[in-house]
N, C-alpha and C. Protein backbone atom coordinates (compact mmCIF):
# COMPACT_ATOMS: atom_id res chain seq x y z
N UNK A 1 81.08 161.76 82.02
CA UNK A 1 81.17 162.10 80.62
C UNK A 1 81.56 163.56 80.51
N UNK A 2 82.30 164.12 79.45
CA UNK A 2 82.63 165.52 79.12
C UNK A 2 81.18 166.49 79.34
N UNK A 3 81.73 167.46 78.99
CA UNK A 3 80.70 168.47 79.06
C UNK A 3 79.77 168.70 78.03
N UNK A 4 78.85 169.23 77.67
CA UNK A 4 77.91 169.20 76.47
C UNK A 4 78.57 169.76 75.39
N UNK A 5 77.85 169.71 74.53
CA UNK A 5 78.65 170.36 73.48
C UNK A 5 77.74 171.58 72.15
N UNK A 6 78.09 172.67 71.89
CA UNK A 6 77.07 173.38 71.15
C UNK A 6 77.71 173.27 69.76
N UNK A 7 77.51 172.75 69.16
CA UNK A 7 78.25 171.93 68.08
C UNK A 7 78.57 173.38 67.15
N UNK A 8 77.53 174.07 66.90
CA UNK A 8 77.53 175.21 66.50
C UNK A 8 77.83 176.52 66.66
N UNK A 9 78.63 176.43 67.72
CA UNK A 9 79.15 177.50 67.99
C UNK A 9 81.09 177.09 67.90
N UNK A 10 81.06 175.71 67.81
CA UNK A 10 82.74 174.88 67.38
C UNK A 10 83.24 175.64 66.39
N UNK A 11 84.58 176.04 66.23
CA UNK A 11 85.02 175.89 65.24
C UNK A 11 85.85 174.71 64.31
N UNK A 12 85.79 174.46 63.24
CA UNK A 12 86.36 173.41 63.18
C UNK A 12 87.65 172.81 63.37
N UNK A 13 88.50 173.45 63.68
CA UNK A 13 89.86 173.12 64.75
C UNK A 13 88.97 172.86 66.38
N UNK A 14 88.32 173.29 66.63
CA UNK A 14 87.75 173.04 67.98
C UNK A 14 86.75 171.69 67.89
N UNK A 15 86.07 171.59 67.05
CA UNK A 15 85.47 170.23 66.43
C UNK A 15 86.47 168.88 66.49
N UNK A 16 87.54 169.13 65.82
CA UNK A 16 88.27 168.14 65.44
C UNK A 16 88.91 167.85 66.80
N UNK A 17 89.76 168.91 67.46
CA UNK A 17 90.77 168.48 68.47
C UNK A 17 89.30 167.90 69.88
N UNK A 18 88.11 168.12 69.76
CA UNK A 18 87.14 167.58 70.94
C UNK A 18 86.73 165.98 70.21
N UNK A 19 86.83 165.95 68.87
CA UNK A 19 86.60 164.43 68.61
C UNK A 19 87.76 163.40 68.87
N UNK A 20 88.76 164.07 68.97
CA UNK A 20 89.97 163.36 69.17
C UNK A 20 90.00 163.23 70.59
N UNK A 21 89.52 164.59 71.26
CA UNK A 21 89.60 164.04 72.66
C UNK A 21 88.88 162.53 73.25
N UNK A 22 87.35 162.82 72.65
CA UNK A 22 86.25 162.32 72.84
C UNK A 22 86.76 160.78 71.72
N UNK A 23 87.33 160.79 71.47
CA UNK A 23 88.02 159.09 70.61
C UNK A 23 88.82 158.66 71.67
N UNK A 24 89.87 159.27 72.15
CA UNK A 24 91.00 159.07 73.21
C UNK A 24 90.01 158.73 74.49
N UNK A 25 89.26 159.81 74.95
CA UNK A 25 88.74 158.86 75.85
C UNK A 25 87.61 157.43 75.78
N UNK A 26 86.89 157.10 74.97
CA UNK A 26 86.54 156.16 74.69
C UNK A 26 87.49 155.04 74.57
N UNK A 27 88.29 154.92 73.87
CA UNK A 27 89.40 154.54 73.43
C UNK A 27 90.31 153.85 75.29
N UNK A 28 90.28 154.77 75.99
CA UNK A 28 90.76 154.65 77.45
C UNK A 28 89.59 153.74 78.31
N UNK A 29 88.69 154.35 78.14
CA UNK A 29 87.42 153.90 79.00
C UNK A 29 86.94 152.15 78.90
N UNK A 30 87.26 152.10 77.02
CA UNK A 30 87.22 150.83 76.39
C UNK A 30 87.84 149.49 77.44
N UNK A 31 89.40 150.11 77.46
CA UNK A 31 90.33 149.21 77.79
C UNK A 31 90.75 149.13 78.95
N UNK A 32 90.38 150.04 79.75
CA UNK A 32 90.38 150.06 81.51
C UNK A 32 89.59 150.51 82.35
N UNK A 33 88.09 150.43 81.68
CA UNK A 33 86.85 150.03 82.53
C UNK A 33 85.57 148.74 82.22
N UNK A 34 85.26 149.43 80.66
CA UNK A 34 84.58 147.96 80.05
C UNK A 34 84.65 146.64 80.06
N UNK A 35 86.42 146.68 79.45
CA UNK A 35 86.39 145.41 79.07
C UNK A 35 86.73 144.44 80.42
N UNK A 36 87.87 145.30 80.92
CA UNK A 36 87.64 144.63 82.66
C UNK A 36 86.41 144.02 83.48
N UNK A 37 85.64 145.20 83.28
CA UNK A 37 84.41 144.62 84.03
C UNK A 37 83.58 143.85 83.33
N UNK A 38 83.48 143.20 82.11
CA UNK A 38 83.21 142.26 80.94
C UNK A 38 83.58 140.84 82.08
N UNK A 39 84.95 140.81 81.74
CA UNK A 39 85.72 139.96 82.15
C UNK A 39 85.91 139.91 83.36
N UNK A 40 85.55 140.05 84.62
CA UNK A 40 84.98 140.00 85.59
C UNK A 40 83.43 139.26 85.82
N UNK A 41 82.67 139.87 84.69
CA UNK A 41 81.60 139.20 84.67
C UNK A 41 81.83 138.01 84.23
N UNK A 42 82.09 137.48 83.63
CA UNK A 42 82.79 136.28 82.93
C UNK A 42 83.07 135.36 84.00
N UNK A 43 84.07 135.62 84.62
CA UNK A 43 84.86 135.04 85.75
C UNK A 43 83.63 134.23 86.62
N UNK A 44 82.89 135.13 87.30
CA UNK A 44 81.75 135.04 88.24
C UNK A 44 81.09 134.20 87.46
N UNK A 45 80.54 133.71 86.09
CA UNK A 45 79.58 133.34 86.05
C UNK A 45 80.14 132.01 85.40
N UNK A 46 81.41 131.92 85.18
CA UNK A 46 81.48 130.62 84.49
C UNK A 46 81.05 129.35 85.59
N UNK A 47 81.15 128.54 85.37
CA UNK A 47 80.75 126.83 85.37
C UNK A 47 82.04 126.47 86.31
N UNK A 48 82.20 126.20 87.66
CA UNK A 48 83.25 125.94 88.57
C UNK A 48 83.85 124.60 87.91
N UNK A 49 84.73 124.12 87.45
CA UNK A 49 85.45 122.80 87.31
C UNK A 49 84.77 122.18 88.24
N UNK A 50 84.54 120.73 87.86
CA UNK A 50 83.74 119.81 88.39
C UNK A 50 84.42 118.99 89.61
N UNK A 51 85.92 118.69 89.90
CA UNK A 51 86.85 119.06 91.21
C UNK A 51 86.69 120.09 91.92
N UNK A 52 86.42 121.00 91.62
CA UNK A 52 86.94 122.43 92.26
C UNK A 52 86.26 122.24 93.76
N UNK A 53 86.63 122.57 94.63
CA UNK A 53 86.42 123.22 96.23
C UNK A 53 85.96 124.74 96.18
N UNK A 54 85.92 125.57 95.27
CA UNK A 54 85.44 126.66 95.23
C UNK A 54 83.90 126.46 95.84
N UNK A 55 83.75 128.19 96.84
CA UNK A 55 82.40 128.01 97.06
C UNK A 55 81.52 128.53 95.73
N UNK A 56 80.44 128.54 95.47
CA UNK A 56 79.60 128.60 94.29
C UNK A 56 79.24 130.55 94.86
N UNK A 57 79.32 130.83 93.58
CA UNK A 57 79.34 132.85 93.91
C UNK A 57 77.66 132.87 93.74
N UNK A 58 77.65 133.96 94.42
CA UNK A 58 76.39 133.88 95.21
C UNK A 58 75.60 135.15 93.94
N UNK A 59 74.32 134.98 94.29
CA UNK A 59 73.06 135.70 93.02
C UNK A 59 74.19 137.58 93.15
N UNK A 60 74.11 137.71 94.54
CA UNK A 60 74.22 139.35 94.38
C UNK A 60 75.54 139.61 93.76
N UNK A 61 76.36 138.49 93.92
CA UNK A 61 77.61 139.02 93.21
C UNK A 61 77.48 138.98 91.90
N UNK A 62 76.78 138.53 91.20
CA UNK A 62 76.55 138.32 89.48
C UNK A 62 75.76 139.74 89.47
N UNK A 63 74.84 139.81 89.97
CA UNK A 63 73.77 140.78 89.85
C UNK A 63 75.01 142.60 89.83
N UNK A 64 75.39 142.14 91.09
CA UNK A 64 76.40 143.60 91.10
C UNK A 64 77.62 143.81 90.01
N UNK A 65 77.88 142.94 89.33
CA UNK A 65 78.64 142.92 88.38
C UNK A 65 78.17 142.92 87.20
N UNK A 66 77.31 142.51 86.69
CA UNK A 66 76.06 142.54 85.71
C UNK A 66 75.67 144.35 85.42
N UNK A 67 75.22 144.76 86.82
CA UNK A 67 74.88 146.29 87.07
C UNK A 67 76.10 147.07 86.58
N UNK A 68 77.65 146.32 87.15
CA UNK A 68 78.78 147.15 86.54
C UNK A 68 78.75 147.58 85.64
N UNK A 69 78.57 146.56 84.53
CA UNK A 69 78.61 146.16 83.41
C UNK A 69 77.61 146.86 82.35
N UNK A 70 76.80 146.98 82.83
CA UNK A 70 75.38 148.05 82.29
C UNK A 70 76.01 149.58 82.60
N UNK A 71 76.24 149.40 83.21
CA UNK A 71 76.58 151.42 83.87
C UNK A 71 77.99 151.73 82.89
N UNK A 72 78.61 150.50 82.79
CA UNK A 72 79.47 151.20 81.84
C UNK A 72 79.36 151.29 80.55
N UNK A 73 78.34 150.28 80.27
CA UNK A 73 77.86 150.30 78.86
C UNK A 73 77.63 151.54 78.75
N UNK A 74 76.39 152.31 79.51
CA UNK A 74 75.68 153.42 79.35
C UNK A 74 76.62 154.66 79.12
N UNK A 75 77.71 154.55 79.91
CA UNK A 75 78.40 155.81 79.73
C UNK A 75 79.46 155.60 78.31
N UNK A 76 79.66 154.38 78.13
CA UNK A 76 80.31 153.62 76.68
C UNK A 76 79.02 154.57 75.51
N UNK A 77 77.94 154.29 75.37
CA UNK A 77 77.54 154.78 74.36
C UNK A 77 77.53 156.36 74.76
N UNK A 78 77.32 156.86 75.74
CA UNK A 78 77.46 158.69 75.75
C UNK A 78 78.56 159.14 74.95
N UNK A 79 79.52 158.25 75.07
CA UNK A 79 80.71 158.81 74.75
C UNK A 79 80.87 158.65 73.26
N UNK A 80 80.49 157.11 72.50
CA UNK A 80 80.31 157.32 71.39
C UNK A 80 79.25 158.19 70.44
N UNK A 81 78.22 158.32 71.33
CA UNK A 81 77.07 159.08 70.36
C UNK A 81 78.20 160.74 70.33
N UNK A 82 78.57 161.35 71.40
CA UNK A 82 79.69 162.80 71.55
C UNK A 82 80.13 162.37 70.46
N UNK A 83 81.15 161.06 70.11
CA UNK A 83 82.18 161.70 68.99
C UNK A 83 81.02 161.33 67.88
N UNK A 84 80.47 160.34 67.73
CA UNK A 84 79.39 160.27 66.09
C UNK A 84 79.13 161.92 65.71
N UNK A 85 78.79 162.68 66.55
CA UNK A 85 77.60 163.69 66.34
C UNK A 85 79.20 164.80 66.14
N UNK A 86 80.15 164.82 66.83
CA UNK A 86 81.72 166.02 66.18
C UNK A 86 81.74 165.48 64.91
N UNK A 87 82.22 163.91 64.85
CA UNK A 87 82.42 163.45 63.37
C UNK A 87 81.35 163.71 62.34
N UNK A 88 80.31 164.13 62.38
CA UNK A 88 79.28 164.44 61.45
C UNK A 88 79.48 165.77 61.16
N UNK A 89 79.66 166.69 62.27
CA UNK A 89 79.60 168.02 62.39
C UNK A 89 80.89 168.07 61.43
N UNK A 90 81.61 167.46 61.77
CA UNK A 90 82.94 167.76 61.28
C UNK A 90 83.10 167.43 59.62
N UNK A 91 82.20 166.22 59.28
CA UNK A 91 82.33 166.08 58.03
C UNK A 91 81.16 167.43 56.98
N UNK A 92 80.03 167.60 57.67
CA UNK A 92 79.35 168.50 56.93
C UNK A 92 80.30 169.84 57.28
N UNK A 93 80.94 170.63 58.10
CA UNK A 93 81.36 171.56 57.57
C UNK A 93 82.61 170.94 56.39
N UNK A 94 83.46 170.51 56.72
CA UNK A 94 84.72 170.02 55.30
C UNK A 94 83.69 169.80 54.36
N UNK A 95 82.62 169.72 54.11
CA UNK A 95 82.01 169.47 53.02
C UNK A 95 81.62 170.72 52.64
N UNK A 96 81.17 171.52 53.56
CA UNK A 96 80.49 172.81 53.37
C UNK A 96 81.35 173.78 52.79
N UNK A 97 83.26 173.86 53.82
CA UNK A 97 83.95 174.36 52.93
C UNK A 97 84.72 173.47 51.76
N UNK A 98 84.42 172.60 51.17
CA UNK A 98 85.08 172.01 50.10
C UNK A 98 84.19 172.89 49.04
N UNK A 99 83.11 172.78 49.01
CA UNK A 99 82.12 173.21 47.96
C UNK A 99 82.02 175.13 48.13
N UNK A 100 82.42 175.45 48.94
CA UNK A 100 82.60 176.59 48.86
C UNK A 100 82.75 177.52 47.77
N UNK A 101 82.28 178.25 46.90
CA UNK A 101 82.96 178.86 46.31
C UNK A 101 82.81 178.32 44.87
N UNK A 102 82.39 176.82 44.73
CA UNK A 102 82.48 176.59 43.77
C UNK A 102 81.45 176.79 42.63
N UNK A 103 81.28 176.64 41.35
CA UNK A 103 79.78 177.11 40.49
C UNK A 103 78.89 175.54 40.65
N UNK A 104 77.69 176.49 40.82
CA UNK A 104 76.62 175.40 40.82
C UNK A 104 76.33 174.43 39.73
């Protein structure tokens, strides 16, 4: 996962272009680690055709793919909670300077 972030010390050009980063990589991570290893899990666990000669996949291979599958979850939400918490930051300052200035 990226590096931490001191939200408060961002400026908001620096806010915005790290949520975009932090979208882009989610966005990457989504589609060429997750969902792969989803679908992998899938594979392993379906129901062999009732012909099939396939040997039957064994506990540790579900289990190790299962584990894939969790580990990427985990780093799947790091990455979304990073951009939730820019996109917030990002909307309370545009809010902060929209109202700027203006009479109470």
């Amino acid at each position: 996962m990226a590096r931490p972030l001191n939200l408060n010390q961002l400026t908001l050009r620096d806010k915005i272009r790290e949520a975009a980063q932090r979208s882009h990589e989610l966005s990457e991570h989504l589609e060429q680690a997750f969902v792969p290893k989803v679908h992998d899990l899938r594979k392993v666990t379906r129901l062999p055709e009732p012909d099939s000669e396939a040997p039957p996949v064994a506990d540790v291979t579900v289990r190790h793919q299962a584990a894939a599958v969790l580990e990427a979850d985990q780093y799947t939400d790091g990455l979304n909670d990073d951009a939730e918490a820019l996109f917030e930051a990002i909307a309370v300052e545009v809010d902060r300077l929209a109202n700027q200035g203006q009479p109470k």
